[in-house]
PDB file of N, CA and C in Angstrom:
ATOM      1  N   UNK A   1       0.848  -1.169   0.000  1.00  0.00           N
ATOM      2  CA  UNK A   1       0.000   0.000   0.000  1.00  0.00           C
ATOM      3  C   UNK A   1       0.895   1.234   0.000  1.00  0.00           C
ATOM      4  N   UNK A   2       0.582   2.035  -0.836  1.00  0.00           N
ATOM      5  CA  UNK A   2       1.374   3.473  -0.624  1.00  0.00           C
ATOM      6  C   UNK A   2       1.169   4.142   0.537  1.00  0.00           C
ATOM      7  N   UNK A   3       2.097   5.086   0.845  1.00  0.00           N
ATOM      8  CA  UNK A   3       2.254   5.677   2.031  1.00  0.00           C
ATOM      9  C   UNK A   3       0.973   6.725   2.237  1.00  0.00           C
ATOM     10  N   UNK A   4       0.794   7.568   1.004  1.00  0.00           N
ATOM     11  CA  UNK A   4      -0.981   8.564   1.082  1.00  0.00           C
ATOM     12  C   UNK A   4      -1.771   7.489   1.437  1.00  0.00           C
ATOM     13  N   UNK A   5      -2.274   6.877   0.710  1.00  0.00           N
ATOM     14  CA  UNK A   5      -2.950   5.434   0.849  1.00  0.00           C
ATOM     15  C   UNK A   5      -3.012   5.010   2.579  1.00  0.00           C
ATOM     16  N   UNK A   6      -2.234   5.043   2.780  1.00  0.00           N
ATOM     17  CA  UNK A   6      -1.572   4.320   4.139  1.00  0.00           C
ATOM     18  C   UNK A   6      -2.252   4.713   5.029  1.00  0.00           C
ATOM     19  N   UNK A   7      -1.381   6.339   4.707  1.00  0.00           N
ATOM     20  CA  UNK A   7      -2.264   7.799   5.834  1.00  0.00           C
ATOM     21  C   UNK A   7      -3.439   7.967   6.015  1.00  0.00           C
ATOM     22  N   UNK A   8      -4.310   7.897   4.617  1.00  0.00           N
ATOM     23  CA  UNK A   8      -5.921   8.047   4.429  1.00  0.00           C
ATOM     24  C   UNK A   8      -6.500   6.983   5.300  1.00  0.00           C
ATOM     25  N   UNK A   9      -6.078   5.510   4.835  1.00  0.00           N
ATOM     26  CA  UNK A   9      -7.030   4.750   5.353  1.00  0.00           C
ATOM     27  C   UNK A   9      -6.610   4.728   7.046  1.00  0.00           C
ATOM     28  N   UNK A  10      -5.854   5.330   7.592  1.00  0.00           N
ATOM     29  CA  UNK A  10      -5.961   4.732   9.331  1.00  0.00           C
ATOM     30  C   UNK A  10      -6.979   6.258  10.088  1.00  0.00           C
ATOM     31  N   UNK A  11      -7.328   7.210   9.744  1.00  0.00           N
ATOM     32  CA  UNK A  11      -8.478   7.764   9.785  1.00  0.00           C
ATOM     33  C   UNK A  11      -7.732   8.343  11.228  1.00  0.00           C
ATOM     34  N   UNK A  12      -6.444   8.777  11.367  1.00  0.00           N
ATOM     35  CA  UNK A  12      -5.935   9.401  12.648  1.00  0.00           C
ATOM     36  C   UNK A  12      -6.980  10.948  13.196  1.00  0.00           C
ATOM     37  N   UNK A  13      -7.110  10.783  14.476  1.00  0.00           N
ATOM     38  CA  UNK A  13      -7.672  11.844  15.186  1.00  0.00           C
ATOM     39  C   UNK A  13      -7.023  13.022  15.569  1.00  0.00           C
ATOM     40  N   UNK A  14      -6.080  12.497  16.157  1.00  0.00           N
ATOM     41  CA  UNK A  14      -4.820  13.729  16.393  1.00  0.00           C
ATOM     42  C   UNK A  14      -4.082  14.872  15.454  1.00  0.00           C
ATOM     43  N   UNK A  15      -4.975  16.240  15.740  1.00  0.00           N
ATOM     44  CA  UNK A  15      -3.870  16.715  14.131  1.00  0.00           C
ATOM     45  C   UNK A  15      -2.737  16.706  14.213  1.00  0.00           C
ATOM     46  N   UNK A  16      -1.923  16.763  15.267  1.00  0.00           N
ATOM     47  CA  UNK A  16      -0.514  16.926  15.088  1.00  0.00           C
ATOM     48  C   UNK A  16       0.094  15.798  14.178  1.00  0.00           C
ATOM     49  N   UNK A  17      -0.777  14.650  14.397  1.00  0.00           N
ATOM     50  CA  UNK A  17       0.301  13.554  13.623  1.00  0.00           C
ATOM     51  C   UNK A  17      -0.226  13.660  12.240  1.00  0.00           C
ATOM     52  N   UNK A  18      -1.325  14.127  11.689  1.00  0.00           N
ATOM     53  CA  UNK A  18      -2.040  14.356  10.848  1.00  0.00           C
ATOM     54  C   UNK A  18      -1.149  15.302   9.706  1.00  0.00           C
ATOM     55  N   UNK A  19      -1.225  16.730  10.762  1.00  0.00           N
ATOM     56  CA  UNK A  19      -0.211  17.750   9.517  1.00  0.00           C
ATOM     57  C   UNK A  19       0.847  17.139   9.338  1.00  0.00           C
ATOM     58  N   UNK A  20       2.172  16.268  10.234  1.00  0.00           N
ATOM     59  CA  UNK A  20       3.494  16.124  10.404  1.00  0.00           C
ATOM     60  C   UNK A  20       3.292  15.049   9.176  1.00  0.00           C
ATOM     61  N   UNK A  21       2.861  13.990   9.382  1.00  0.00           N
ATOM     62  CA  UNK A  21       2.403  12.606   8.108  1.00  0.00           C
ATOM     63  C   UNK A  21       2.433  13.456   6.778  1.00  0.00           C
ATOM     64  N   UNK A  22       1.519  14.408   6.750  1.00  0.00           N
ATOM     65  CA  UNK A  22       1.134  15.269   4.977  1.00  0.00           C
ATOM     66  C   UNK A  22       2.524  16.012   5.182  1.00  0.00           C
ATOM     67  N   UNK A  23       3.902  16.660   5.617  1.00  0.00           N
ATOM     68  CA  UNK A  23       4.540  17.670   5.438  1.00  0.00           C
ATOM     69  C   UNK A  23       5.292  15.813   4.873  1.00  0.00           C
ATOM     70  N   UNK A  24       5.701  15.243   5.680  1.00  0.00           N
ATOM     71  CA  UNK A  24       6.558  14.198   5.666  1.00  0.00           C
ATOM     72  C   UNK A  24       6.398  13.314   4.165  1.00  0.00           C
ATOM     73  N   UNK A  25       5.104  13.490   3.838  1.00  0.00           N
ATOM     74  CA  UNK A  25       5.031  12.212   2.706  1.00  0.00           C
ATOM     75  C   UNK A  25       5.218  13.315   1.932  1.00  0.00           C
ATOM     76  N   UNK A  26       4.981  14.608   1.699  1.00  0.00           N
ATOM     77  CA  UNK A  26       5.378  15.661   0.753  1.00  0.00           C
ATOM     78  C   UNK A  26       6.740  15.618   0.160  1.00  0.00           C
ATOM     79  N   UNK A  27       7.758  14.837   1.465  1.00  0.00           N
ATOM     80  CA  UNK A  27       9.111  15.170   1.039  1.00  0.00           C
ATOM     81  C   UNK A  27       9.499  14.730  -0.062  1.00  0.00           C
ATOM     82  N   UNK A  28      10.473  15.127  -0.593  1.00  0.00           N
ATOM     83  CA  UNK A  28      11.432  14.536  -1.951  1.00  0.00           C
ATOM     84  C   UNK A  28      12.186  13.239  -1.432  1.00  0.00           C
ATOM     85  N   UNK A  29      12.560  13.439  -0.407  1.00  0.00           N
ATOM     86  CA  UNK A  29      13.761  12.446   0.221  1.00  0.00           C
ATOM     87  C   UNK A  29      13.494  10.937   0.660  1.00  0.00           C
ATOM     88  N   UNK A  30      13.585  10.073   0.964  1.00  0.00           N
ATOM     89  CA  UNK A  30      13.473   8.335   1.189  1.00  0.00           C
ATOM     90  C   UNK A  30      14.016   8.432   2.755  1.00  0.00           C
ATOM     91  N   UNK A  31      14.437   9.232   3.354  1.00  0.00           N
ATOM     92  CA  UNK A  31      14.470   9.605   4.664  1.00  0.00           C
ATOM     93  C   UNK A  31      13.124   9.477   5.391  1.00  0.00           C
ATOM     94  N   UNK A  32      13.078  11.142   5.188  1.00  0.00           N
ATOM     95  CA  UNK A  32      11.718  11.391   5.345  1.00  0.00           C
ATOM     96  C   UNK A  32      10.457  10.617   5.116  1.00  0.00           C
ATOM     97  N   UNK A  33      10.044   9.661   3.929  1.00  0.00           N
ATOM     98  CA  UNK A  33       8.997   9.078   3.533  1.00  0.00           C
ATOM     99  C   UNK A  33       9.376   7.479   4.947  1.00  0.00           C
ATOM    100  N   UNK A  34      10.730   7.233   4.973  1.00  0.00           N
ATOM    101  CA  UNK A  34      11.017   5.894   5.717  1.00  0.00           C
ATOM    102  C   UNK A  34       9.875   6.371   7.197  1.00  0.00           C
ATOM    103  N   UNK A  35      10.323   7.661   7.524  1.00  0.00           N
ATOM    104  CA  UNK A  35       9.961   8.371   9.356  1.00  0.00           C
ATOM    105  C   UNK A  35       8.314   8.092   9.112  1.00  0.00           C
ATOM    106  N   UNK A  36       7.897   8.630   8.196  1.00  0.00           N
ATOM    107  CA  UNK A  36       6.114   8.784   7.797  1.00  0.00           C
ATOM    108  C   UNK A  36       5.747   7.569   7.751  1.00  0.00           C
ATOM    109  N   UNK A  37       6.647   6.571   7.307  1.00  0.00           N
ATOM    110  CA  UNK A  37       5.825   5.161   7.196  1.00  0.00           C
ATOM    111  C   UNK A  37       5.819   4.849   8.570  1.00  0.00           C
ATOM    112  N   UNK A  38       6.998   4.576   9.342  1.00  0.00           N
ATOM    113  CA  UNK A  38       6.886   4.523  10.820  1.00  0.00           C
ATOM    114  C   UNK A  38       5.865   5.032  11.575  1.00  0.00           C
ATOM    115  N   UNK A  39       5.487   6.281  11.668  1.00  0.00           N
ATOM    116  CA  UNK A  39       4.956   7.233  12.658  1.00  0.00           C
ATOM    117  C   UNK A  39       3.118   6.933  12.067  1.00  0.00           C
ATOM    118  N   UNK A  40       3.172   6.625  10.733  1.00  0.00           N
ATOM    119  CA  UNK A  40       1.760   5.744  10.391  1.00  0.00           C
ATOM    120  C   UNK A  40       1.165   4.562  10.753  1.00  0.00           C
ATOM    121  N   UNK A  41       2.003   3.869  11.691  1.00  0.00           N
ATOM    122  CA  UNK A  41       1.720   2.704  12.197  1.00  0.00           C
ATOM    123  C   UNK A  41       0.995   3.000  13.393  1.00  0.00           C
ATOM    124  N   UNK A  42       0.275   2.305  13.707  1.00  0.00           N
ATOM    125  CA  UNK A  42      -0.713   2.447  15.136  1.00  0.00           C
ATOM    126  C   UNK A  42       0.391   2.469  16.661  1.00  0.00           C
ATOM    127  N   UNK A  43      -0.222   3.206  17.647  1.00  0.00           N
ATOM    128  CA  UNK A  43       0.740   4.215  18.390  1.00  0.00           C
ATOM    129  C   UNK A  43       1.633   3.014  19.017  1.00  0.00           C
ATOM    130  N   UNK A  44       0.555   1.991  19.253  1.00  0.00           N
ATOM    131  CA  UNK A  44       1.532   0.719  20.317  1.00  0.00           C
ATOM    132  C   UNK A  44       2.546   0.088  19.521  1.00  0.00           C
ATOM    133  N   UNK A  45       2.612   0.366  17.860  1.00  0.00           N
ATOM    134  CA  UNK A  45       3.607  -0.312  17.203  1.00  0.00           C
ATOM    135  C   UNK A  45       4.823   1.025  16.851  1.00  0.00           C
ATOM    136  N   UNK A  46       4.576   1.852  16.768  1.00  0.00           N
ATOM    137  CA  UNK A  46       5.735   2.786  17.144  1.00  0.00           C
ATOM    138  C   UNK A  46       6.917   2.721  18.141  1.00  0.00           C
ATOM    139  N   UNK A  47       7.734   2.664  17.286  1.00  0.00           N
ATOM    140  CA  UNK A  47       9.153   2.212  18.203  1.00  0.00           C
ATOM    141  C   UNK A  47       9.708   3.255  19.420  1.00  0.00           C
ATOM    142  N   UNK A  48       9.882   2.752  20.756  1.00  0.00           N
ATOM    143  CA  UNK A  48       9.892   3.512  21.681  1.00  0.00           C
ATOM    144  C   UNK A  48      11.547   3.309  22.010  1.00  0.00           C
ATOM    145  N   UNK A  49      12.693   4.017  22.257  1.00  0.00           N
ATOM    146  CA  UNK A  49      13.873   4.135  22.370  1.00  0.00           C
ATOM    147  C   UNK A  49      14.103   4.517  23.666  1.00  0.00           C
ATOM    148  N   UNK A  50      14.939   3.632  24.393  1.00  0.00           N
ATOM    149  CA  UNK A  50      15.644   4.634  25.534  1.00  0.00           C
ATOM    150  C   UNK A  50      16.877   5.148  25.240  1.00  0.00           C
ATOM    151  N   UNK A  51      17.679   6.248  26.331  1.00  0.00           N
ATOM    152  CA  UNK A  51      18.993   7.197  25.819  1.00  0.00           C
ATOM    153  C   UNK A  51      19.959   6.036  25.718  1.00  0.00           C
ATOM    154  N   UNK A  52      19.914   4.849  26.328  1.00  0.00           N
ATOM    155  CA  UNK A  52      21.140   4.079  26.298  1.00  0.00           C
ATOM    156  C   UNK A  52      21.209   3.619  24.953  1.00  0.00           C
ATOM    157  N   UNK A  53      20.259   3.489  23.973  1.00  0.00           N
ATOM    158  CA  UNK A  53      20.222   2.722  22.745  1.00  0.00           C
ATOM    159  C   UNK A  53      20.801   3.619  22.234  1.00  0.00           C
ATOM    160  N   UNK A  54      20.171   5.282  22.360  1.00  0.00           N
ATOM    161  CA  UNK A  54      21.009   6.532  21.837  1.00  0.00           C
ATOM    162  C   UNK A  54      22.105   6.526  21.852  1.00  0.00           C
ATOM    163  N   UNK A  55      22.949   6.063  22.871  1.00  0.00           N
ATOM    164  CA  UNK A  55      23.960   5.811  23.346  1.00  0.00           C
ATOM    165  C   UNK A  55      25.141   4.790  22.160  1.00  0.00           C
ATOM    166  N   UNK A  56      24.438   4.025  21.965  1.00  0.00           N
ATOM    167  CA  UNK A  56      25.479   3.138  21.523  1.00  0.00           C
ATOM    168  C   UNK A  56      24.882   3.313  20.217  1.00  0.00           C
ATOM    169  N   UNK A  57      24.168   3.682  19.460  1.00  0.00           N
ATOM    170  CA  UNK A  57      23.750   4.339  18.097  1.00  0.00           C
ATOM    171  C   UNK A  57      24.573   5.257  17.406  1.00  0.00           C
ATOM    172  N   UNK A  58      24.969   6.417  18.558  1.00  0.00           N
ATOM    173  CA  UNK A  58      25.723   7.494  18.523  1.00  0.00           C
ATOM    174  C   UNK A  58      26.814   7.530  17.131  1.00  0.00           C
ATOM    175  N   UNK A  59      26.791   8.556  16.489  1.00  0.00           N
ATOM    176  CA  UNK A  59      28.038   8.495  15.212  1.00  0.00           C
ATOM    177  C   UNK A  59      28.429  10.236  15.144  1.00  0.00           C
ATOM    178  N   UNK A  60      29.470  10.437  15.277  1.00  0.00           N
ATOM    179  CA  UNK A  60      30.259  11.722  14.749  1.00  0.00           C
ATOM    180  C   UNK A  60      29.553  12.362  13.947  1.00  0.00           C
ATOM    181  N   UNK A  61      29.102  13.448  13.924  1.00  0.00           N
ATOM    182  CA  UNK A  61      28.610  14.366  13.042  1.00  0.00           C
ATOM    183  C   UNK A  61      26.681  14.430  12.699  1.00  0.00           C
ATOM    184  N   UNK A  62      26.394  12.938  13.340  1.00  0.00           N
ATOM    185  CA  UNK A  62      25.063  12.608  12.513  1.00  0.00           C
ATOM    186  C   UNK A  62      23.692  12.816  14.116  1.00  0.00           C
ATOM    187  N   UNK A  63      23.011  13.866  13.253  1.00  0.00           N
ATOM    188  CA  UNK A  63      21.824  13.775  14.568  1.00  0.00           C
ATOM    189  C   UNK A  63      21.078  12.326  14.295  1.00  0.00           C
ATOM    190  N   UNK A  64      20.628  12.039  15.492  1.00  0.00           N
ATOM    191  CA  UNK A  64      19.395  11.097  15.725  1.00  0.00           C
ATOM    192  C   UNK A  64      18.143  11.768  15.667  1.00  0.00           C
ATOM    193  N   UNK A  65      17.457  10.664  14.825  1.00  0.00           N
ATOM    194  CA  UNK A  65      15.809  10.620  14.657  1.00  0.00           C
ATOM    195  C   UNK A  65      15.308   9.660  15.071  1.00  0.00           C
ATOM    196  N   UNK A  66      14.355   9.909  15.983  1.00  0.00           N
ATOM    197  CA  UNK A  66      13.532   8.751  16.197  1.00  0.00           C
ATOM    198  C   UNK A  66      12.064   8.731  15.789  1.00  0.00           C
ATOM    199  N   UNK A  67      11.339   8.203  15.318  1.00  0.00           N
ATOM    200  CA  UNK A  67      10.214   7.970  14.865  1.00  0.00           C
ATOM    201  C   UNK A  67       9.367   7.582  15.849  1.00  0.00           C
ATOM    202  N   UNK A  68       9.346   7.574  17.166  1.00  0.00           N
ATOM    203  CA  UNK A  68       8.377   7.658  17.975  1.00  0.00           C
ATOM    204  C   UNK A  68       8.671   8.080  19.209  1.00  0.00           C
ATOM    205  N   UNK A  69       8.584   7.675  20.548  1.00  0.00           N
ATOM    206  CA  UNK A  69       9.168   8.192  21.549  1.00  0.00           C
ATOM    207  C   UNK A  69      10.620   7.960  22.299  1.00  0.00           C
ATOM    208  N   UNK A  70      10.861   8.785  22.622  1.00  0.00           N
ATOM    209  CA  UNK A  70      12.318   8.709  23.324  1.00  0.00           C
ATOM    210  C   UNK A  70      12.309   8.492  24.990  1.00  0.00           C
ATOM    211  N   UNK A  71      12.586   7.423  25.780  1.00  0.00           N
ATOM    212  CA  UNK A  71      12.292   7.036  27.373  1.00  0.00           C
ATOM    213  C   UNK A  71      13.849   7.255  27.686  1.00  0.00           C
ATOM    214  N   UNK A  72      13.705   7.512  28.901  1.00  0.00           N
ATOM    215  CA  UNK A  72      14.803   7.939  30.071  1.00  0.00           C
ATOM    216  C   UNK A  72      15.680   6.685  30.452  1.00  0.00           C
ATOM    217  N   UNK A  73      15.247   5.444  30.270  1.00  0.00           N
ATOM    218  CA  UNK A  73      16.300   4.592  30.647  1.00  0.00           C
ATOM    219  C   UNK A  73      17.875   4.331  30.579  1.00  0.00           C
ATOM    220  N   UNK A  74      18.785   4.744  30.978  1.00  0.00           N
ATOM    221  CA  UNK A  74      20.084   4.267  30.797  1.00  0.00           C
ATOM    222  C   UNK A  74      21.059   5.770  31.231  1.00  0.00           C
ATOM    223  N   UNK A  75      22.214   5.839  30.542  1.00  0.00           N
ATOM    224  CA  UNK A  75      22.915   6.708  30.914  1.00  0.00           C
ATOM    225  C   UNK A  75      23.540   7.612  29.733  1.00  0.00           C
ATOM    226  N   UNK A  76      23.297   8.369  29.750  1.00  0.00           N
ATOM    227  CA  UNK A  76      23.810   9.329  28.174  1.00  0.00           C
ATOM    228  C   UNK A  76      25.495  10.431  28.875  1.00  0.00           C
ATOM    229  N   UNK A  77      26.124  10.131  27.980  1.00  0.00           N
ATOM    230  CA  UNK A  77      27.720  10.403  28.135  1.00  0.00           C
ATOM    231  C   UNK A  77      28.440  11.441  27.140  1.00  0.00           C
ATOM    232  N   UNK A  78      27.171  11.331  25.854  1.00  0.00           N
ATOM    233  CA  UNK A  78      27.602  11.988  25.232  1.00  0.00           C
ATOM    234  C   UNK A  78      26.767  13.170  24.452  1.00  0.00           C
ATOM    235  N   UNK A  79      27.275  14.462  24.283  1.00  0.00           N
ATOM    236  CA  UNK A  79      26.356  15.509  23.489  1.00  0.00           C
ATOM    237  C   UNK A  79      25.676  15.244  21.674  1.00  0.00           C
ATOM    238  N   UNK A  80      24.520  15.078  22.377  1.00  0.00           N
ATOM    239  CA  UNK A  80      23.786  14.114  21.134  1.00  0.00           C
ATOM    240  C   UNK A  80      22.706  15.272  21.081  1.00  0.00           C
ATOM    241  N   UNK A  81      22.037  15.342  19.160  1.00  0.00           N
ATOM    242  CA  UNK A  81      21.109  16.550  18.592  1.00  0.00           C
ATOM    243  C   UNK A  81      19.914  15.417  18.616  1.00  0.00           C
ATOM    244  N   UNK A  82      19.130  15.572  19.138  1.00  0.00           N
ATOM    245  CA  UNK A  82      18.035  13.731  19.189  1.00  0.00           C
ATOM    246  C   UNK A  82      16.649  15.000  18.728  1.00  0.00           C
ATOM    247  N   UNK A  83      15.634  14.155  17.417  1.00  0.00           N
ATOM    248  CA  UNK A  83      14.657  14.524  17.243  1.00  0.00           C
ATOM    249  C   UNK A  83      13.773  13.600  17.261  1.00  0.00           C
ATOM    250  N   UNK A  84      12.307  13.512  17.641  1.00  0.00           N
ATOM    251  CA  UNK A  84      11.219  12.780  18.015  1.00  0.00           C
ATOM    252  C   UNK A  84      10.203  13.172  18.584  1.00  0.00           C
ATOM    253  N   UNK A  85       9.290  12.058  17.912  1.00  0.00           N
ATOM    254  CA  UNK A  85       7.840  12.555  18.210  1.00  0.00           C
ATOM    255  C   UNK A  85       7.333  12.832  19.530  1.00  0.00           C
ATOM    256  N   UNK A  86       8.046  12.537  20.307  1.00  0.00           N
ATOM    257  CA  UNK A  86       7.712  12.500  21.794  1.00  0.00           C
ATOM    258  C   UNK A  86       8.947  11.825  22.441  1.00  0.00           C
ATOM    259  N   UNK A  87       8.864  12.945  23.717  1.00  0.00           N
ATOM    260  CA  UNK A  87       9.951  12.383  24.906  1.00  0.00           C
ATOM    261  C   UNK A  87       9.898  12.390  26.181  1.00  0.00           C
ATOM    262  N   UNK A  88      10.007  11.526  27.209  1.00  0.00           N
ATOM    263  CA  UNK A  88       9.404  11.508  28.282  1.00  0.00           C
ATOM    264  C   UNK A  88      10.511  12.761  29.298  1.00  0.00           C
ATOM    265  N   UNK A  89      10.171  13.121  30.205  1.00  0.00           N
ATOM    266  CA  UNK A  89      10.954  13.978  30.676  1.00  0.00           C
ATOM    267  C   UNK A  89      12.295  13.818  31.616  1.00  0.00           C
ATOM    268  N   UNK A  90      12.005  12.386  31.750  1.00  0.00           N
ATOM    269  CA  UNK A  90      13.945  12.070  32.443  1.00  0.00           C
ATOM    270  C   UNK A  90      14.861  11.984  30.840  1.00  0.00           C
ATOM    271  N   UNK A  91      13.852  12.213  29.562  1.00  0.00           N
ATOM    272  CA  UNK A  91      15.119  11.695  28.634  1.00  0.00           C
ATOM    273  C   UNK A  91      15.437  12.687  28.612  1.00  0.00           C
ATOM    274  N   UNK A  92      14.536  13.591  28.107  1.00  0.00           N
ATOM    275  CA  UNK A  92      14.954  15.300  28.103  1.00  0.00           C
ATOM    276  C   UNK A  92      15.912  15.496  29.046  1.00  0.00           C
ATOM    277  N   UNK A  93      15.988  15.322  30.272  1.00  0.00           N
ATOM    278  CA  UNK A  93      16.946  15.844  31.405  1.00  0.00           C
ATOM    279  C   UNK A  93      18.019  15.321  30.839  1.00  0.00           C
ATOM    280  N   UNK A  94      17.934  13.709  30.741  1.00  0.00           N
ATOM    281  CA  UNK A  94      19.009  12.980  30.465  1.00  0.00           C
ATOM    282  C   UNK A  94      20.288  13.487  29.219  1.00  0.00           C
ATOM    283  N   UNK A  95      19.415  14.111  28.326  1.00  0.00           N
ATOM    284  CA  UNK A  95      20.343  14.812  27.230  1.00  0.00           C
ATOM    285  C   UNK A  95      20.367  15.773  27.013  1.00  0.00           C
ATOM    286  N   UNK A  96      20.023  16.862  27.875  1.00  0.00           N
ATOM    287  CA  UNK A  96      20.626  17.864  27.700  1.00  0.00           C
ATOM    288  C   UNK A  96      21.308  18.646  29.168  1.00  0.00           C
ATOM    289  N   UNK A  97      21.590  17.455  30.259  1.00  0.00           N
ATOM    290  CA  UNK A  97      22.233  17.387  31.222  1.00  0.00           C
ATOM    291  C   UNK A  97      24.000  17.014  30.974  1.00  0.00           C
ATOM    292  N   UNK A  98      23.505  16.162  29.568  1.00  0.00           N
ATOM    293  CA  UNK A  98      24.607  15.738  28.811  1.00  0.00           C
ATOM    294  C   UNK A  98      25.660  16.224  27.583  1.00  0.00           C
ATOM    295  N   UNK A  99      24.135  17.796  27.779  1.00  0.00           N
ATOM    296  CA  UNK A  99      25.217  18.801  26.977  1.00  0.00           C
ATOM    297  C   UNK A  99      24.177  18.781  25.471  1.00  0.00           C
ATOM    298  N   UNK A 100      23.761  18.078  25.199  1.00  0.00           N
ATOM    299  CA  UNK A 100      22.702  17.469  23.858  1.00  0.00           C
ATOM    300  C   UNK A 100      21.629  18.712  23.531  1.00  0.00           C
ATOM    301  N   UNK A 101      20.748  18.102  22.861  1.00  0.00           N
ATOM    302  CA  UNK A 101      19.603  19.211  22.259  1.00  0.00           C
ATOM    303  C   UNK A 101      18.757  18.083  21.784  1.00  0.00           C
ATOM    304  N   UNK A 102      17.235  18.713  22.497  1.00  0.00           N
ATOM    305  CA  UNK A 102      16.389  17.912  21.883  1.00  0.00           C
ATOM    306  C   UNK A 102      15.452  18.938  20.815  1.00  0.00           C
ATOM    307  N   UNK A 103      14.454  18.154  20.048  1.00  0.00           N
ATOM    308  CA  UNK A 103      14.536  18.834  18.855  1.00  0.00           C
ATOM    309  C   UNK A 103      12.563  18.104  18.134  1.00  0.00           C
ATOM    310  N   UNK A 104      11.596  18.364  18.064  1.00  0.00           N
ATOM    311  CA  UNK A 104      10.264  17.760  17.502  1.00  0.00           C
ATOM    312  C   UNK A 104      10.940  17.264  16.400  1.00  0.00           C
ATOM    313  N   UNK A 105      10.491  16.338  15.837  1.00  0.00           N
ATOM    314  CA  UNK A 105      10.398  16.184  14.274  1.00  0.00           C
ATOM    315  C   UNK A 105       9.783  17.055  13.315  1.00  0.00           C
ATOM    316  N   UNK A 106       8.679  18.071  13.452  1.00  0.00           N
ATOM    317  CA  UNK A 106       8.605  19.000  12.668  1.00  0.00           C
ATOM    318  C   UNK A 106       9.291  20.084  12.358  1.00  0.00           C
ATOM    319  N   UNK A 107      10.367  20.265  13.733  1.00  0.00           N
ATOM    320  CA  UNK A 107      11.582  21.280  13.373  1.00  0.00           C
ATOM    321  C   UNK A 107      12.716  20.715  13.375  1.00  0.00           C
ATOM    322  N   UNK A 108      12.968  19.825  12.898  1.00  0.00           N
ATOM    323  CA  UNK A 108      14.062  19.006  12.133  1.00  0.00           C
ATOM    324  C   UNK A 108      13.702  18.961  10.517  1.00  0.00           C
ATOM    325  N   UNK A 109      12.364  18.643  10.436  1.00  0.00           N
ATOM    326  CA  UNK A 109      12.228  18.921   8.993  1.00  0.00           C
ATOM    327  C   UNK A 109      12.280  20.337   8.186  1.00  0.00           C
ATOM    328  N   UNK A 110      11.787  21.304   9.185  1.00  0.00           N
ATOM    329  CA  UNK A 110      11.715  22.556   8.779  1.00  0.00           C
ATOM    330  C   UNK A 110      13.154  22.888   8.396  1.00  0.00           C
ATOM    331  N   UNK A 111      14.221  22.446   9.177  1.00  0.00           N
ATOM    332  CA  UNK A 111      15.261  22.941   9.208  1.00  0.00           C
ATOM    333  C   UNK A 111      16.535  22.506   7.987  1.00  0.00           C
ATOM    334  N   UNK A 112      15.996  20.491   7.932  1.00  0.00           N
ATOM    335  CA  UNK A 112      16.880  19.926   7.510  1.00  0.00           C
ATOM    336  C   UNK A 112      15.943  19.223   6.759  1.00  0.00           C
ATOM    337  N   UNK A 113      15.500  19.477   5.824  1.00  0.00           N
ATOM    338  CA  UNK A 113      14.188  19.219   4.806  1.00  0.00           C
ATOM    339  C   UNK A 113      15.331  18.328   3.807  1.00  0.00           C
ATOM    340  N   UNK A 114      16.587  17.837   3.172  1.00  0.00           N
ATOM    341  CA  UNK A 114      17.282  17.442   2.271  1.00  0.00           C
ATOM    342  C   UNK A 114      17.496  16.032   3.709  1.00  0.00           C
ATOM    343  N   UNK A 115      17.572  16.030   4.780  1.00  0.00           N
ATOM    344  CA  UNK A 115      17.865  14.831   5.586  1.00  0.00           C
ATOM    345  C   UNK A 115      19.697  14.659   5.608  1.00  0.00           C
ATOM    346  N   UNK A 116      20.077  15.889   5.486  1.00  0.00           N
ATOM    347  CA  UNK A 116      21.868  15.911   5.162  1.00  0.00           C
ATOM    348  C   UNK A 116      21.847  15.559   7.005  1.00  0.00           C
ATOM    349  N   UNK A 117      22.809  14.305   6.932  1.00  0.00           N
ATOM    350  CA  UNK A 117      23.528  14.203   8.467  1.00  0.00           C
ATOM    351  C   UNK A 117      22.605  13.803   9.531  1.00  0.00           C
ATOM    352  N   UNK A 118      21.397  12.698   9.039  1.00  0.00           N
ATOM    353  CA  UNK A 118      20.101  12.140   9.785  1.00  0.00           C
ATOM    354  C   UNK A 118      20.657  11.061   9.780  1.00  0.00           C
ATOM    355  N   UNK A 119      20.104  10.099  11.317  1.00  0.00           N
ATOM    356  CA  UNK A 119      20.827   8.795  11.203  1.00  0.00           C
ATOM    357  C   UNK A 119      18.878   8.592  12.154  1.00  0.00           C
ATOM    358  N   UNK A 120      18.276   7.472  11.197  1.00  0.00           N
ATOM    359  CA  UNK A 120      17.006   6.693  12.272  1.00  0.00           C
ATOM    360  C   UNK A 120      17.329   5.713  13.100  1.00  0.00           C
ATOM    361  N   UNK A 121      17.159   6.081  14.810  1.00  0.00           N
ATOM    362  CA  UNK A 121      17.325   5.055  15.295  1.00  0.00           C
ATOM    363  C   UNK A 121      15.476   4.245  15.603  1.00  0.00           C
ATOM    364  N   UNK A 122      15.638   3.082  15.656  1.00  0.00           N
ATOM    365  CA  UNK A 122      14.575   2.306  16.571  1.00  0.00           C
ATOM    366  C   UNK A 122      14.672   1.251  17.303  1.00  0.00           C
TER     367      UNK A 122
END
């Protein structure tokens, strides 16, 4: 099934995920369309990340995306740019206690609309 296709038929309530899905499948990029297919899946199948996975994901130069929520579990060591649909608030502490920046996915796209230097974790 195509990704419009995809979007139409799950009949989401929430606009936020609503506008973010239509900016996302708009994109040019295979980045972007990968995040929209994710974040189109029903909420309990959305991949939920803790900072330790962040952790060992981590690469020189490349922000993290996550496609669904970001949880507080583990220990973050290093200054990481993390964007996602949602984050619980020990992760938030957790990374930017660590020097990091957290970041929505709609202003990651606004910003970095070509996906130069995006790495998806799940």
């Amino acid at each position: 099934m195509g990704l419009k296709k995809r979007i139409k038929s799950r009949n989401f309530t929430d606009t936020r995920i609503i506008r973010l899905l239509g900016s996302l499948s708009k994109s040019k990029t295979g980045f972007w369309k990968a995040v929209a297919k994710k974040l189109s899946a029903p909420r309990e199948n959305r991949p939920c990340v803790n900072v330790n996975k962040l952790e060992r994901h981590a690469s020189e130069g490349f922000d993290m995306v996550v496609p669904g929520k970001v949880l507080g579990v583990g220990t973050l060591s290093q200054k990481l740019s993390v964007s996602a649909y949602a984050f619980s608030q020990s992760a938030v502490d957790k990374i930017e206690a660590a020097g990091g920046k957290v970041f929505t996915i709609e202003e990651t796209l606004e910003s970095n609309s070509q996906a130069k230097k995006l790495k998806m974790v799940m």
